[in-house]
Protein backbone atom coordinates (compact mmCIF):
# COMPACT_ATOMS: atom_id res chain seq x y z
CA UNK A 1 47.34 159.71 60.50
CA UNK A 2 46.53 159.87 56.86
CA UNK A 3 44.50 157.50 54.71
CA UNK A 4 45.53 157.30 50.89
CA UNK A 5 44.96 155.46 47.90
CA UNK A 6 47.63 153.16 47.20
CA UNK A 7 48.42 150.81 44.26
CA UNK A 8 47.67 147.02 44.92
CA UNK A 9 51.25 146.40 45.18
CA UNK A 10 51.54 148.41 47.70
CA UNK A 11 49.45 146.20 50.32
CA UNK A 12 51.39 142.94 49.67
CA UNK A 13 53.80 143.09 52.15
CA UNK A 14 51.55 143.87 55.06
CA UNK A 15 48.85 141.06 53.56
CA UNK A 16 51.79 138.47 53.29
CA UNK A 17 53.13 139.43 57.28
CA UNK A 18 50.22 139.98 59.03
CA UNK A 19 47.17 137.30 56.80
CA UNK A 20 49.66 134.68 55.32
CA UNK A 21 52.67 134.73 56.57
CA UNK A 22 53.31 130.62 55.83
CA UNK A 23 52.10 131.05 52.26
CA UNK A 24 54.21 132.51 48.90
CA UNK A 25 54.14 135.86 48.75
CA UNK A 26 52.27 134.91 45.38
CA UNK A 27 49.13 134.19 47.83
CA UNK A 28 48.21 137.58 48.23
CA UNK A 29 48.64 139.17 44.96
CA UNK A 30 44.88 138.46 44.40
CA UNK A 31 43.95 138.47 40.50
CA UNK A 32 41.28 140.90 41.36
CA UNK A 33 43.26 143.58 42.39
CA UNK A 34 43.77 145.57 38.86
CA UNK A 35 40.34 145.23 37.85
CA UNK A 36 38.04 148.15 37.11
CA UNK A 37 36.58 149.55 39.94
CA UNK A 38 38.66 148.03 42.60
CA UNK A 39 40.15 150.55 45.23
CA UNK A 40 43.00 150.11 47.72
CA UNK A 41 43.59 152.44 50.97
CA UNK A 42 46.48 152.87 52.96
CA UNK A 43 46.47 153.97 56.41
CA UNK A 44 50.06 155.95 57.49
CA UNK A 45 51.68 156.68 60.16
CA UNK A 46 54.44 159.57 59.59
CA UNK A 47 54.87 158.35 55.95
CA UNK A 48 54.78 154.62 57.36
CA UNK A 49 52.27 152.38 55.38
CA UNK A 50 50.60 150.65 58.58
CA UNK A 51 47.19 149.23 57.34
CA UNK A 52 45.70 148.67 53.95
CA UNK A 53 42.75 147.02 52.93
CA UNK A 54 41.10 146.56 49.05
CA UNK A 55 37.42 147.16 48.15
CA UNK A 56 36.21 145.11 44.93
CA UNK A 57 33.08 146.02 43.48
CA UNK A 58 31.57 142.25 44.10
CA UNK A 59 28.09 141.21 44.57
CA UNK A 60 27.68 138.50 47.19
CA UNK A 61 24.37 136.16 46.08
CA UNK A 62 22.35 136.54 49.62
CA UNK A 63 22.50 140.32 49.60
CA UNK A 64 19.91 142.09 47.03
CA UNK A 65 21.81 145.68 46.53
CA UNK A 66 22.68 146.42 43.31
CA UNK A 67 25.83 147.98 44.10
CA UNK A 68 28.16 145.90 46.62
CA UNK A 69 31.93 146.19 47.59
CA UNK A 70 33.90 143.22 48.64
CA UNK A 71 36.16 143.85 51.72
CA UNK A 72 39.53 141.77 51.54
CA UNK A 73 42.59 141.61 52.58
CA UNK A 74 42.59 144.35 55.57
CA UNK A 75 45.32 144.09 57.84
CA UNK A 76 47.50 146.48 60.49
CA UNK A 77 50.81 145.98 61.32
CA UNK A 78 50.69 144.50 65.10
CA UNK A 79 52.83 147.66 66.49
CA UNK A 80 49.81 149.69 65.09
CA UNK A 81 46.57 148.05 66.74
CA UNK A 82 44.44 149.62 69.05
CA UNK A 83 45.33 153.20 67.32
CA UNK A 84 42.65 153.50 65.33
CA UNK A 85 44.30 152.89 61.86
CA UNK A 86 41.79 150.48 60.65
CA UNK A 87 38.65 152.31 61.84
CA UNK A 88 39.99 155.48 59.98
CA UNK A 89 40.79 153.65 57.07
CA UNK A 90 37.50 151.42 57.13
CA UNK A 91 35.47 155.17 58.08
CA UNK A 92 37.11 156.67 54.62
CA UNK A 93 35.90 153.65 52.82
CA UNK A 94 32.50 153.64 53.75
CA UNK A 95 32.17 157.08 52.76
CA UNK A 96 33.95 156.72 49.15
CA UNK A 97 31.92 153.76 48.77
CA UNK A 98 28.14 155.81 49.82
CA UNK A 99 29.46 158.85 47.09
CA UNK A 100 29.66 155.50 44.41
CA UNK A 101 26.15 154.79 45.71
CA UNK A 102 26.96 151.04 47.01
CA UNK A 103 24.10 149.83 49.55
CA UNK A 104 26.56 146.72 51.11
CA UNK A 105 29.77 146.00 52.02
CA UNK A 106 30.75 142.59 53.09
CA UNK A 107 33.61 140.26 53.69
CA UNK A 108 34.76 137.12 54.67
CA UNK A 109 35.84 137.89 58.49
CA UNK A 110 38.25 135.49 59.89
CA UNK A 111 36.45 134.46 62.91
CA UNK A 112 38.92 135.37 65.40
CA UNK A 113 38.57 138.94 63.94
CA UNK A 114 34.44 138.73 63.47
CA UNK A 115 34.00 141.38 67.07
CA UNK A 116 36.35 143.83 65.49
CA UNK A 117 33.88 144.51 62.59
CA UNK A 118 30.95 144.27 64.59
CA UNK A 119 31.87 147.05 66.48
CA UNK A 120 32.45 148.74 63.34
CA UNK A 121 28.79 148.07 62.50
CA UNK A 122 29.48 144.83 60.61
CA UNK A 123 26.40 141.93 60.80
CA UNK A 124 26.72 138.45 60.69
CA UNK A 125 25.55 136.27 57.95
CA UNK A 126 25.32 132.81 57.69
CA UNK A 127 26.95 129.96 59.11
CA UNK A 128 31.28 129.99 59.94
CA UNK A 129 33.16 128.02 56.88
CA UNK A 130 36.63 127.36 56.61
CA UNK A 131 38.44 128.94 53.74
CA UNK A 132 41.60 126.69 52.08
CA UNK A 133 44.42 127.62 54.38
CA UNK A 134 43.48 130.72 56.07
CA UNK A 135 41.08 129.13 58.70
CA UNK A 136 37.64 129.85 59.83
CA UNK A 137 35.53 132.71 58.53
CA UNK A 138 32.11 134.19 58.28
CA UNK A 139 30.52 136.60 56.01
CA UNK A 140 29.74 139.77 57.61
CA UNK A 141 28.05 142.72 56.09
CA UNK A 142 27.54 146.92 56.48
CA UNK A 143 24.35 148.75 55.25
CA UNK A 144 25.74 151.81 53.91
């Protein structure tokens, strides 16, 4: 296993298969993803890109931190799961993202997702909302 920065392009395909699979491709080409600051990881599998998930440097309102990272767009092919690719590539986040001195990082779990990243240390905030066509979420959130 190896975890790697990747260009944003990189992580469409995955995003479209695995988070919107019924949507353009367009839909997950986020306009966030060249701004300054904004990091993407790929988790691989004998050269294989597997997982990938992008960390914006976004402050949500409720939490006070001056530095936050926004979480988006993390998703493992489904031959991959249960291996440990997204824990890896979340555990290499969290430390880049302690070295830039951020205090929070949070995301918009899909609810059917929501125990993954609390065994990864996620919390819960809020109340579940439902997000234009990708279903239910709820903000979740990691003290770094």
């Amino acid at each position: 296993m190896d975890i790697r920065f990747i260009k944003p392009e990189d992580t469409y395909e995955i995003r479209h298969h695995i988070l919107r699979p019924n949507q353009p491709f367009e839909a997950v080409q986020y306009k966030e993803d060249q701004l300054p600051g904004v990091f993407h990881l790929g988790a691989f599998h004998e050269d294989k890109l597997v997982s990938v998930a992008s960390f914006y440097p976004e402050k949500h309102h409720a939490f006070e931190d001056d530095i936050q990272f926004r979480l988006r767009g993390m998703a493992t092919l489904e031959a991959y799961r249960r291996q440990r690719f997204g824990t890896a590539l979340l555990e290499h986040a969290v430390n880049l993202l302690k070295q830039k001195h951020a205090g929070i990082l949070w995301c918009n779990a899909r609810v059917n997702v929501q125990d993954y990243y609390k065994h990864f240390g996620f919390r819960e905030y809020g109340k579940v909302f439902v997000s234009g066509a990708t279903g239910a979420h709820i903000v979740m959130y990691k003290i770094l």
